[in-house]
N, C-alpha and C. Protein backbone atom coordinates (compact mmCIF):
# COMPACT_ATOMS: atom_id res chain seq x y z
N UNK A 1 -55.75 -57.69 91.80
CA UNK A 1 -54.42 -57.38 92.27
C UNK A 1 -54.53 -56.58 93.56
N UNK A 2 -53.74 -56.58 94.73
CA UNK A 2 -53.47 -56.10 95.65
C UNK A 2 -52.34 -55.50 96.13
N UNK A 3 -52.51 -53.80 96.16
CA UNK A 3 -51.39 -53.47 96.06
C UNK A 3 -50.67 -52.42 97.82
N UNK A 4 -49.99 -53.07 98.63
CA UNK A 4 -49.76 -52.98 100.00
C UNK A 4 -49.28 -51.15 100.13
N UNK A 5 -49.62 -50.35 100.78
CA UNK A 5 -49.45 -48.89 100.64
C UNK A 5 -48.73 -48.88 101.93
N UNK A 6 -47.44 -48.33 101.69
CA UNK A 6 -46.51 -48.45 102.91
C UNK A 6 -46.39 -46.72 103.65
N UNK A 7 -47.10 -45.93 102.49
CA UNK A 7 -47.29 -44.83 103.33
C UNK A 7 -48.39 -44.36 103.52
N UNK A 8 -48.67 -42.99 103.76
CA UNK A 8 -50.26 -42.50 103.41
C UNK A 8 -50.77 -42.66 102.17
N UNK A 9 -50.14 -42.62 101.18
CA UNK A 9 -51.05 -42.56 100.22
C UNK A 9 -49.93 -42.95 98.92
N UNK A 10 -50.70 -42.80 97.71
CA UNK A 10 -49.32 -43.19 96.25
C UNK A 10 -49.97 -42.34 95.44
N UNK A 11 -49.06 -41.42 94.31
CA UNK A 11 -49.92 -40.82 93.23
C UNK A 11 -50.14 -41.76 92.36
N UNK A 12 -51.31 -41.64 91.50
CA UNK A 12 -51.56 -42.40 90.54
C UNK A 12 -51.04 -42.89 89.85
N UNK A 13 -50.35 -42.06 89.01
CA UNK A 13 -49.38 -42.60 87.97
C UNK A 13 -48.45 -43.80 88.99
N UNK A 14 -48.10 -43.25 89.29
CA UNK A 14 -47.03 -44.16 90.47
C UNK A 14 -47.51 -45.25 90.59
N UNK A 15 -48.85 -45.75 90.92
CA UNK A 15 -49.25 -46.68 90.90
C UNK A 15 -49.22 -47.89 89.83
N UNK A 16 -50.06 -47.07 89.02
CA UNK A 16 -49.86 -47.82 87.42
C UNK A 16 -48.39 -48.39 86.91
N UNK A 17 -47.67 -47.79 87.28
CA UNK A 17 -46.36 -47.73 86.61
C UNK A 17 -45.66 -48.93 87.92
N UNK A 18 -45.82 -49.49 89.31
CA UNK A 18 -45.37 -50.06 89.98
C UNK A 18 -46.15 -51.29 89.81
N UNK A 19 -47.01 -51.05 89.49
CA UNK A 19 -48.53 -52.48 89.57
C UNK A 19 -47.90 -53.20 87.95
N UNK A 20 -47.41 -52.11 87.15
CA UNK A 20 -47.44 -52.68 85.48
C UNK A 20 -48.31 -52.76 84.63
N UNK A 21 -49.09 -51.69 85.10
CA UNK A 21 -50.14 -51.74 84.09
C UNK A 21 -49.85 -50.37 83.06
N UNK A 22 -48.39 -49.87 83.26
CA UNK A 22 -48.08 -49.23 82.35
C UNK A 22 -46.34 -49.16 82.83
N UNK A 23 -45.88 -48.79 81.06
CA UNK A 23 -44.53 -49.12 80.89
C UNK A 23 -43.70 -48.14 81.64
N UNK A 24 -44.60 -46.94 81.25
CA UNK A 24 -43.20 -45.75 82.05
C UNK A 24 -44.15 -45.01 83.25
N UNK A 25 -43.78 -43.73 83.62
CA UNK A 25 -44.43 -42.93 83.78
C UNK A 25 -45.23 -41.90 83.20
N UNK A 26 -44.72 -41.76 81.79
CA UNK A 26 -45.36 -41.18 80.58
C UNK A 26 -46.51 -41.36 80.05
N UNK A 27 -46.26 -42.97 79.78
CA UNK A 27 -47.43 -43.76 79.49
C UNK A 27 -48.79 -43.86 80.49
N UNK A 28 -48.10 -44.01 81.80
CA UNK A 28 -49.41 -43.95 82.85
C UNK A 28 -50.35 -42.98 82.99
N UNK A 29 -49.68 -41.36 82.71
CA UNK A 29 -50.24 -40.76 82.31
C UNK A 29 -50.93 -40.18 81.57
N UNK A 30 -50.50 -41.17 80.42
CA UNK A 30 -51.49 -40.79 79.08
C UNK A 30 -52.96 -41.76 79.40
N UNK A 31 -52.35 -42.96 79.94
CA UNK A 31 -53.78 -43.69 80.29
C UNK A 31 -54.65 -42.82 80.94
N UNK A 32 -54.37 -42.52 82.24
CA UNK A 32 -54.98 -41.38 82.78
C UNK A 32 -55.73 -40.28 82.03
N UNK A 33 -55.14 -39.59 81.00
CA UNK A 33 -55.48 -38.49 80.46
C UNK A 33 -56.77 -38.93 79.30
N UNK A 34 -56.58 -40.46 79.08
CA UNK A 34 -57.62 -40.81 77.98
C UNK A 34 -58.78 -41.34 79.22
N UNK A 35 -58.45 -41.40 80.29
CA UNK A 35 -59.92 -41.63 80.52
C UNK A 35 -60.17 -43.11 81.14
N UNK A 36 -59.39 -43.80 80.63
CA UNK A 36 -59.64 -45.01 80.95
C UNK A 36 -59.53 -45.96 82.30
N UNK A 37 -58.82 -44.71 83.42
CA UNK A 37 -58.84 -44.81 84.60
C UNK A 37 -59.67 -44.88 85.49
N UNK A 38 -60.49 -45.61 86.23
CA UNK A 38 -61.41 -45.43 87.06
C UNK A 38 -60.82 -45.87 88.65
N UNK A 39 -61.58 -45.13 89.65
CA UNK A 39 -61.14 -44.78 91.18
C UNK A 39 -62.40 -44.54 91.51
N UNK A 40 -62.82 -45.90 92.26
CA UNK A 40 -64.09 -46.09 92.89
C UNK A 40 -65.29 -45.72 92.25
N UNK A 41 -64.56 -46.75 91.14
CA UNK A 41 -65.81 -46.42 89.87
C UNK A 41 -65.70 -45.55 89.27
N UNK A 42 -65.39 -44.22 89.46
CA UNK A 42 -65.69 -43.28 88.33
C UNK A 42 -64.18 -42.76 87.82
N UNK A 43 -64.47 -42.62 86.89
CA UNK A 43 -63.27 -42.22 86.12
C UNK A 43 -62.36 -41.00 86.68
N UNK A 44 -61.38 -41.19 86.57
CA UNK A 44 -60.36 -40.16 87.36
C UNK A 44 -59.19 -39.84 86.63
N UNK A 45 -59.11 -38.23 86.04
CA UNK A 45 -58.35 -37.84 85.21
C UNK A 45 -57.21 -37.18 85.89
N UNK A 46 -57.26 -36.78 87.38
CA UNK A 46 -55.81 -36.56 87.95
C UNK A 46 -54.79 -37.49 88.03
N UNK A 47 -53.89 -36.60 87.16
CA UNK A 47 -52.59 -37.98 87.17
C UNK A 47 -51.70 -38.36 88.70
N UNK A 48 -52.09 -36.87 89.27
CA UNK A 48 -50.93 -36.98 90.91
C UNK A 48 -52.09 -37.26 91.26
N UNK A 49 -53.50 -37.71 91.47
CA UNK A 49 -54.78 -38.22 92.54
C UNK A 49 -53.77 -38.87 93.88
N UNK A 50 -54.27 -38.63 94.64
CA UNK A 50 -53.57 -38.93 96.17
C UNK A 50 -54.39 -40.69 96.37
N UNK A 51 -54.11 -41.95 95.97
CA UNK A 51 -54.84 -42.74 96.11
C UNK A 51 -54.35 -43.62 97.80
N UNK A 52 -55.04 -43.58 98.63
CA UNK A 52 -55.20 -44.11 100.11
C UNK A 52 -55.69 -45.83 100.17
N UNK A 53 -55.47 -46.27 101.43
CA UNK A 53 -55.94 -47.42 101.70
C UNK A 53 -57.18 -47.27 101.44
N UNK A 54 -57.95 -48.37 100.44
CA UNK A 54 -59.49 -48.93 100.84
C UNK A 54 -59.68 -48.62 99.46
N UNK A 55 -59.23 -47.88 98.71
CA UNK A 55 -59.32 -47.36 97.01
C UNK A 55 -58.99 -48.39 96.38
N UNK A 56 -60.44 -48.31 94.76
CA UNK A 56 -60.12 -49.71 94.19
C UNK A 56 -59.75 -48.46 92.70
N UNK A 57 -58.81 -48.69 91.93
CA UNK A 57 -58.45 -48.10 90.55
C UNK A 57 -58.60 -49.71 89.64
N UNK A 58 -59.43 -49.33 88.76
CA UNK A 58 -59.48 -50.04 87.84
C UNK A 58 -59.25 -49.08 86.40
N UNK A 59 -58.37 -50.33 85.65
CA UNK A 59 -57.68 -49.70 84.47
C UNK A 59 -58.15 -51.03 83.10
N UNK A 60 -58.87 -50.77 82.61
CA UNK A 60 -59.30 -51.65 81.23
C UNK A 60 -60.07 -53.42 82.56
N UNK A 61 -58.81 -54.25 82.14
CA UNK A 61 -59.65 -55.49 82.72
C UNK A 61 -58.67 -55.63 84.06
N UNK A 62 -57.96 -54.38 84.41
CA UNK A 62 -57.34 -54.98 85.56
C UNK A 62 -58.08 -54.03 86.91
N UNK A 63 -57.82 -55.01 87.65
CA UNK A 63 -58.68 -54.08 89.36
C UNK A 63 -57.15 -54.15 90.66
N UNK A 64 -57.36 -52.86 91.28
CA UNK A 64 -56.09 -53.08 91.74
C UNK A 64 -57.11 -52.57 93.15
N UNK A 65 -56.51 -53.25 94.41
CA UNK A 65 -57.04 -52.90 95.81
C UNK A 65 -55.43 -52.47 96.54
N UNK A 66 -55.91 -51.18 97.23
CA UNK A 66 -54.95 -50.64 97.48
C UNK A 66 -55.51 -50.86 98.87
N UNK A 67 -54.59 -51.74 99.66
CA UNK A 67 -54.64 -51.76 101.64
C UNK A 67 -53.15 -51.70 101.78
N UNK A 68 -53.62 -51.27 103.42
CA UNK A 68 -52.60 -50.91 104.14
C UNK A 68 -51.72 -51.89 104.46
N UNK A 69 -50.17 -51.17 104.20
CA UNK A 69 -49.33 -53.14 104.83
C UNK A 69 -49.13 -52.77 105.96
N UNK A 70 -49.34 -53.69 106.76
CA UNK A 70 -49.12 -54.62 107.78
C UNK A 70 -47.99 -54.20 108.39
């Protein structure tokens, strides 16, 4: 998945929750909090993480590439 970043940056949760890989914002954060979040490979338990162009978050079997739009 590729997800176009129209500003500097997106918080995490925010992400999850726009991509659909979670239902609310609640939920995104609980993913987060269990761990199952990874940001350039390694697991990343900040739920506001500042994620930028060129960052890959992978969540279970999904991979999300965050570039800059155009």
């Amino acid at each position: 998945m590729i997800f176009e970043l129209e500003e500097e940056f997106i918080e995490l949760f925010k992400l999850l929750k726009i991509m659909g890989l979670a239902e609310s914002g609640g939920h995104a954060k609980m993913l987060i909090e269990e761990g199952v979040v990874k940001r350039n490979g390694e697991v990343e338990t900040r739920k506001r993480a500042k994620i930028v162009s060129g960052e890959v978050i992978e969540v279970m079997d999904n991979r999300i590439e965050v570039v800059l739009k155009n």
